[in-house]
C-alpha atoms as a PDB file:
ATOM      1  CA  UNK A   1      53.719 -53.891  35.680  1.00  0.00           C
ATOM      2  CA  UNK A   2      56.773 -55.411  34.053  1.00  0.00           C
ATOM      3  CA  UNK A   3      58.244 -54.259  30.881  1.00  0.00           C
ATOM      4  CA  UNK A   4      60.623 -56.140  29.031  1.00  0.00           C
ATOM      5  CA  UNK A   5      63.043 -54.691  25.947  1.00  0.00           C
ATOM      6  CA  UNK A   6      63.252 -57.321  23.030  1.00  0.00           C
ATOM      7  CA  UNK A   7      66.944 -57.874  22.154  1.00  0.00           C
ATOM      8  CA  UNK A   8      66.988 -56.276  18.843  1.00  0.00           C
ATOM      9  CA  UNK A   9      65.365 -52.863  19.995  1.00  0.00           C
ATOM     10  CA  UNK A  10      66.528 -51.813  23.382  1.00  0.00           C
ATOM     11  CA  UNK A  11      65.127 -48.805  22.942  1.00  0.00           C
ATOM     12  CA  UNK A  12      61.294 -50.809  22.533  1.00  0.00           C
ATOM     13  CA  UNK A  13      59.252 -51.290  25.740  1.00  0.00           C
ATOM     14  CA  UNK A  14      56.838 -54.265  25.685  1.00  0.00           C
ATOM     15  CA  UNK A  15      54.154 -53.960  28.261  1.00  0.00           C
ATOM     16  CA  UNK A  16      50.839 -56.894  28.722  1.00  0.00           C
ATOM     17  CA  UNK A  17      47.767 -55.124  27.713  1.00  0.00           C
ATOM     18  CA  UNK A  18      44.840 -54.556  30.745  1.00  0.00           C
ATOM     19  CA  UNK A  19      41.211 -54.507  30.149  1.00  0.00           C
ATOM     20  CA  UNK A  20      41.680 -50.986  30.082  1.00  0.00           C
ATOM     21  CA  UNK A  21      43.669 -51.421  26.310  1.00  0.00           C
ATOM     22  CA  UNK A  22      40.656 -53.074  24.780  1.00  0.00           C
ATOM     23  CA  UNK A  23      39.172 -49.995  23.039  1.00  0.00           C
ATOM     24  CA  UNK A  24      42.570 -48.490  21.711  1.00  0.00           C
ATOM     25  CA  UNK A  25      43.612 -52.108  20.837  1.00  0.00           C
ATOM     26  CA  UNK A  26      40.571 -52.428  18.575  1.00  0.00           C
ATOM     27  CA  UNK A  27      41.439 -48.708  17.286  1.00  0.00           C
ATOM     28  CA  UNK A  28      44.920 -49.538  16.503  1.00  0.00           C
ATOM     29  CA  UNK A  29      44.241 -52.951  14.844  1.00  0.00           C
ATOM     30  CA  UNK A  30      41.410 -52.009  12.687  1.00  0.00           C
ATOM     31  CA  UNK A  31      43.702 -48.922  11.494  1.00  0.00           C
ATOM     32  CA  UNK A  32      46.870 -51.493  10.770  1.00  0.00           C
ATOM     33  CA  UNK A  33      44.036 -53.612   8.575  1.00  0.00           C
ATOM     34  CA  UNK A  34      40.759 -51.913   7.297  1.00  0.00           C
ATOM     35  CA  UNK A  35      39.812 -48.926   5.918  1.00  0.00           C
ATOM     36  CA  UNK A  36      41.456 -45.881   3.843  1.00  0.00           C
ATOM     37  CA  UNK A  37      43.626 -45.450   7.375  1.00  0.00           C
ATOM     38  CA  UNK A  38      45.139 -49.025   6.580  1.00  0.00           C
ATOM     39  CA  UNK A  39      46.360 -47.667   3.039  1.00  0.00           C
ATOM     40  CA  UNK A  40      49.506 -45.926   4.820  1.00  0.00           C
ATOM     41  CA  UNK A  41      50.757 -48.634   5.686  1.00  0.00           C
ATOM     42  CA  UNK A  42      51.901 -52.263   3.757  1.00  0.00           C
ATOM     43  CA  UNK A  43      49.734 -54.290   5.601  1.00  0.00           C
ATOM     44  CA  UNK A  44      46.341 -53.445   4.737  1.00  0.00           C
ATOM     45  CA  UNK A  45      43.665 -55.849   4.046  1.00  0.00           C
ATOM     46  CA  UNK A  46      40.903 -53.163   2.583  1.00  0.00           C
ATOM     47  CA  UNK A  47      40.947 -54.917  -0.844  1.00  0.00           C
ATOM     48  CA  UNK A  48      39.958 -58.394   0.691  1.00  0.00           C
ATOM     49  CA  UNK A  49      37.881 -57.114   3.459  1.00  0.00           C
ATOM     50  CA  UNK A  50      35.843 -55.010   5.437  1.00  0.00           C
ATOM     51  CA  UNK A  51      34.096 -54.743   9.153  1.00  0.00           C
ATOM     52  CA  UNK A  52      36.098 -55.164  12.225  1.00  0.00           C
ATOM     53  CA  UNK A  53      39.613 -57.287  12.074  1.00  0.00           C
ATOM     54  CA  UNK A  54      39.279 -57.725  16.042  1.00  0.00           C
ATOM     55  CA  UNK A  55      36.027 -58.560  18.913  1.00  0.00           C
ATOM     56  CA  UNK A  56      36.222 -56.402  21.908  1.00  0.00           C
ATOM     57  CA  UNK A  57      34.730 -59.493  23.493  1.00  0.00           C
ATOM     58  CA  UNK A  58      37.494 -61.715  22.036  1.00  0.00           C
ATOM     59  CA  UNK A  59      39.738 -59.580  23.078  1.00  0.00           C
ATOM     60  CA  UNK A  60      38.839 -59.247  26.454  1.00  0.00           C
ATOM     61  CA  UNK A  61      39.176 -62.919  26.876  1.00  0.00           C
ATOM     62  CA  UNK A  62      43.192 -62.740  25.100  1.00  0.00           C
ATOM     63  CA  UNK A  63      43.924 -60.873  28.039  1.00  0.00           C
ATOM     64  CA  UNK A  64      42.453 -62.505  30.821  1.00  0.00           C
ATOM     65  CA  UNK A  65      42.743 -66.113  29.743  1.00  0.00           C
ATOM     66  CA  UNK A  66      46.150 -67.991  31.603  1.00  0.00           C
ATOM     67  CA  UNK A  67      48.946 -68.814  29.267  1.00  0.00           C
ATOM     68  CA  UNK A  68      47.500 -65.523  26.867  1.00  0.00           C
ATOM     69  CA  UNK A  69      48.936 -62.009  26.859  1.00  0.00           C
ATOM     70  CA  UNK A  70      48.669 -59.262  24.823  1.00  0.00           C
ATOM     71  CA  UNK A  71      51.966 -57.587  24.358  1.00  0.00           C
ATOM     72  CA  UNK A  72      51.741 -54.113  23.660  1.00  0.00           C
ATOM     73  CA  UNK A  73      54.244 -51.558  22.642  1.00  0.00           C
ATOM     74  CA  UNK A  74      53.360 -47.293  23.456  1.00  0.00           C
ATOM     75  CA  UNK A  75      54.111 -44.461  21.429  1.00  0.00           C
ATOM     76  CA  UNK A  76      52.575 -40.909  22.556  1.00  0.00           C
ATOM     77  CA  UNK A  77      51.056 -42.496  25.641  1.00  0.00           C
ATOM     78  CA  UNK A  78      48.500 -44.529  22.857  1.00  0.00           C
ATOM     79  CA  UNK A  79      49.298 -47.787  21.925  1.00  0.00           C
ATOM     80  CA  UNK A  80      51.855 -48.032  18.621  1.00  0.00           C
ATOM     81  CA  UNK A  81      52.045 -51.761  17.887  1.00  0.00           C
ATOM     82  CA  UNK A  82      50.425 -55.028  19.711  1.00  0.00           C
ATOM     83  CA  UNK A  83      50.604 -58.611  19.021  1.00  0.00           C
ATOM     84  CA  UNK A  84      49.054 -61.853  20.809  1.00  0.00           C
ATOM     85  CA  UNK A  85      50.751 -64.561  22.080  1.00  0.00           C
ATOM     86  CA  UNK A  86      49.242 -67.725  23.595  1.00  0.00           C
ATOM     87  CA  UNK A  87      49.697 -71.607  24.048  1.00  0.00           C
ATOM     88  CA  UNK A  88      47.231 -73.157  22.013  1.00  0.00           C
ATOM     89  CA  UNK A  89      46.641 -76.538  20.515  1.00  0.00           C
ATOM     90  CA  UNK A  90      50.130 -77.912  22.132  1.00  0.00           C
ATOM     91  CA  UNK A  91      52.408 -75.131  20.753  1.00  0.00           C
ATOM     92  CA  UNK A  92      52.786 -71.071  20.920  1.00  0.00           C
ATOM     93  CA  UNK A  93      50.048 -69.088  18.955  1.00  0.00           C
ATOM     94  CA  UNK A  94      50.607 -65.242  17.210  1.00  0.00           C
ATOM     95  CA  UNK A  95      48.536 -63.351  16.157  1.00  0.00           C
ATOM     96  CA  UNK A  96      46.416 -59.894  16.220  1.00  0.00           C
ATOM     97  CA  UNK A  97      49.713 -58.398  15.070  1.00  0.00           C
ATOM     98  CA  UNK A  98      49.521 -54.569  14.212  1.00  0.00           C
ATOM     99  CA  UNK A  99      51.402 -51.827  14.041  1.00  0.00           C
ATOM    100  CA  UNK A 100      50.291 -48.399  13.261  1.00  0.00           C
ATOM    101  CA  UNK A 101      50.458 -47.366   9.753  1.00  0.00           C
ATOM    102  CA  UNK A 102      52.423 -44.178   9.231  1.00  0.00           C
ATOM    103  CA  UNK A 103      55.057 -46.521  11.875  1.00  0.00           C
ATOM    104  CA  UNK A 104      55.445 -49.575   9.585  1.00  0.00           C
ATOM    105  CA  UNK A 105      58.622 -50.329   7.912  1.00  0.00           C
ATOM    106  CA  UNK A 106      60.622 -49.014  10.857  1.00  0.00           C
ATOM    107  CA  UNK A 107      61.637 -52.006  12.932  1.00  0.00           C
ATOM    108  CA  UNK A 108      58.583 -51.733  15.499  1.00  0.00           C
ATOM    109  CA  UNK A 109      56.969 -55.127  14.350  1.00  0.00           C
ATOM    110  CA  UNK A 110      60.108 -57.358  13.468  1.00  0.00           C
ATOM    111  CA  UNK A 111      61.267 -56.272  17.478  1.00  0.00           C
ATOM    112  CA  UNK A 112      57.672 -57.260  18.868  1.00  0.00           C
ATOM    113  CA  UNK A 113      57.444 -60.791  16.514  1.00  0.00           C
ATOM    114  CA  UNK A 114      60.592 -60.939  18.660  1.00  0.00           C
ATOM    115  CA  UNK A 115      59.570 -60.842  21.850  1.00  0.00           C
ATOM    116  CA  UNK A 116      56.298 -62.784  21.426  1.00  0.00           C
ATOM    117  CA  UNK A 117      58.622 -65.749  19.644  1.00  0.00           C
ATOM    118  CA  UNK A 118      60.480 -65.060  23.825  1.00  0.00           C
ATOM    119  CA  UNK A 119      57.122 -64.782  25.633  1.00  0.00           C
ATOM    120  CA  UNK A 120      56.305 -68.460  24.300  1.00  0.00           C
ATOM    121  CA  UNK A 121      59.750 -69.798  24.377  1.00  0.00           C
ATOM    122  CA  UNK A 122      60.980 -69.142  28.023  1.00  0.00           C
ATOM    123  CA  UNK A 123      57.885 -68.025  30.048  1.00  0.00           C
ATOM    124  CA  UNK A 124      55.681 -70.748  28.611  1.00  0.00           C
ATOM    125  CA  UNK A 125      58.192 -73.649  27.344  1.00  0.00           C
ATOM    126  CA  UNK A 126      57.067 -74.017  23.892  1.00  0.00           C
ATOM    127  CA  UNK A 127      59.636 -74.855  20.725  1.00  0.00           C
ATOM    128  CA  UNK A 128      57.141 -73.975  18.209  1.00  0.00           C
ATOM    129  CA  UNK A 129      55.742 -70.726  17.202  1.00  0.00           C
ATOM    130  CA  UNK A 130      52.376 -70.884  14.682  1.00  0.00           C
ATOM    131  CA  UNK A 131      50.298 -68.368  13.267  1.00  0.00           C
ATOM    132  CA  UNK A 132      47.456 -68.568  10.644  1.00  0.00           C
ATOM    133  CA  UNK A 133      48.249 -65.758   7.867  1.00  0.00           C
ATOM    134  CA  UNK A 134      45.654 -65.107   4.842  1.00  0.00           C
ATOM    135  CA  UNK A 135      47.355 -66.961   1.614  1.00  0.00           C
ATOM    136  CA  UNK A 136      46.337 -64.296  -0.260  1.00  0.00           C
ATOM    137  CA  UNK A 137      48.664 -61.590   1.580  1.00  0.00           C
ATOM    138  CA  UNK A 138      52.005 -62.763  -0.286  1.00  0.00           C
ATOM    139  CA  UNK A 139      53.846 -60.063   0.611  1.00  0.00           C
ATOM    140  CA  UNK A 140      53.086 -60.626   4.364  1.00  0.00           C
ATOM    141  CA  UNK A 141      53.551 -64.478   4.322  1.00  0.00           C
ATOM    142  CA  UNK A 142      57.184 -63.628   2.349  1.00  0.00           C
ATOM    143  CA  UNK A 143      58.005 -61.183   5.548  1.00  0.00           C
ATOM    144  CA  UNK A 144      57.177 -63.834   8.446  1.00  0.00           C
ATOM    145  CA  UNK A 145      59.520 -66.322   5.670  1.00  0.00           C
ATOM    146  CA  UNK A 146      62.325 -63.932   5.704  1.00  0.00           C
ATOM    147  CA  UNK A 147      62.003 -64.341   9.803  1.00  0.00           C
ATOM    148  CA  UNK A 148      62.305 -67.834   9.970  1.00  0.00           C
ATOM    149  CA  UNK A 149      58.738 -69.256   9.608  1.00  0.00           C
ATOM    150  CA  UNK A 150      57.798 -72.062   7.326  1.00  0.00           C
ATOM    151  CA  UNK A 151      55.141 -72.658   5.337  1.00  0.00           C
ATOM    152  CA  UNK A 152      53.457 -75.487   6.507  1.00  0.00           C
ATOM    153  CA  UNK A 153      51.263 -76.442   3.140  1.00  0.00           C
ATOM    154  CA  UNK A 154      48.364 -76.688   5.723  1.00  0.00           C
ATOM    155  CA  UNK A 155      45.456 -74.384   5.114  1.00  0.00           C
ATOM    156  CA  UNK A 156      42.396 -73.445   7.452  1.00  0.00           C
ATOM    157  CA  UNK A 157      39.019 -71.868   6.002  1.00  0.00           C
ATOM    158  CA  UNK A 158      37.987 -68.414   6.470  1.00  0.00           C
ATOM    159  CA  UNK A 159      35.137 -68.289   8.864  1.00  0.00           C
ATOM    160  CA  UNK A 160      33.041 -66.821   6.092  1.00  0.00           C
ATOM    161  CA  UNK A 161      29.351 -65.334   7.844  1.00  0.00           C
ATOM    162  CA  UNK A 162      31.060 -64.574  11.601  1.00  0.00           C
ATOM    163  CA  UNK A 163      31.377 -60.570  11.154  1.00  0.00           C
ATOM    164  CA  UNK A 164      33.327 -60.673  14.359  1.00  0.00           C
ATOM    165  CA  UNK A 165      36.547 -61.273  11.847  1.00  0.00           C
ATOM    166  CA  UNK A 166      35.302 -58.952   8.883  1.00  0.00           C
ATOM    167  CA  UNK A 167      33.156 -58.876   5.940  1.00  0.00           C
ATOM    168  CA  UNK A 168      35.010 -60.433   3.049  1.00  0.00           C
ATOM    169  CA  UNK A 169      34.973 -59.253  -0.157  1.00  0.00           C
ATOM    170  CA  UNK A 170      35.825 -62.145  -2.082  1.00  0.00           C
ATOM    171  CA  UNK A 171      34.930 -65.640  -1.711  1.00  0.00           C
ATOM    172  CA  UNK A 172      38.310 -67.413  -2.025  1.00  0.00           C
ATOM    173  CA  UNK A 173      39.911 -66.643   1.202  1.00  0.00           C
ATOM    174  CA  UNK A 174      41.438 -69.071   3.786  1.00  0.00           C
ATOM    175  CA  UNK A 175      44.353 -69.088   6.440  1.00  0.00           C
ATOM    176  CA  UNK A 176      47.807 -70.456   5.858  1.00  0.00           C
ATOM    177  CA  UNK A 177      49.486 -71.984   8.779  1.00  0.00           C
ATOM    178  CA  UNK A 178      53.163 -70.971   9.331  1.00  0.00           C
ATOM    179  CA  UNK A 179      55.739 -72.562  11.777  1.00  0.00           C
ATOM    180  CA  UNK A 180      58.634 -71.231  13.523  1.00  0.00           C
ATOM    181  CA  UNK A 181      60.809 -74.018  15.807  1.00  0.00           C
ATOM    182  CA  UNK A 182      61.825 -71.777  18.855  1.00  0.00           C
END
């Protein structure tokens, strides 16, 4: 399996997740978002919701699907940060971004955002980079700013009654869709 080092963290190796990631995957990412675990960290989304942030069954298709990869980065021989990259809807897709709590703040994610914005760019040809982030996380939508995205003023509803994305606890939330030109 190749790994590749993002240029601002030589140190960081980036390997694609197997099918053999999916349960530690859904481990890591539901401790980055949900739950008391989430609190150690900045980007916790226990005060809007609860449930599962990520399918196992969704999942399993990020990684097997072409133009899809899961780019995962180890710590301890578990996995310490993961992201998903993907062509979709004519232009590069991130998402299922997640780093482990008590590592946040430390350079891990800003080096992965990295080499998912390279994944897209010059293994799959795309000049754009979107994501969909929840308005209501203002401190995270400022951080993807501060890295170049742009806030598009387009807005997506939250898929309110599919638990497969969590069980909100208010009834005002919806996606905002950010742009980065590679």
């Amino acid at each position: 399996m190749t790994e590749t080092r993002p240029e601002h963290s030589p140190a960081l190796a980036v390997r694609a997740a197997t099918l053999a990631d999916v349960g530690p995957l859904v481990t890591l990412v539901t401790s980055a978002y949900r739950g008391e675990a989430s609190r150690a960290g900045w980007t916790t989304e226990a005060d809007l919701l609860d449930g599962d942030r990520i399918d196992p069954d969704l999942l399993r298709a990020d990684i097997t699907r072409p133009h899809s990869k899961v780019l995962v980065v180890d710590d301890d021989a578990r996995p310490l940060a993961c992201a998903h990259v993907a062509v979709e809807e004519g232009a590069g897709y991130f998402g299922m971004f997640a780093v482990r709590p008590d590592r946040q703040g430390g350079g891990v994610g800003r080096a992965l955002l990295a080499e998912a914005e390279r994944v897209a760019r010059d293994e799959w040809g795309q000049t754009c980079l979107r994501m969909s982030v929840i308005d209501a996380r203002a401190d995270l939508v400022a951080w993807y700013v501060r890295r170049g995205y742009v806030r598009t003023g387009r807005v997506k509803p939250f898929p309110y009654g599919d638990t497969r994305f969590g069980v909100p606890k208010r009834d005002d939330l919806r996606f905002e869709v950010l742009e980065k030109q590679l």
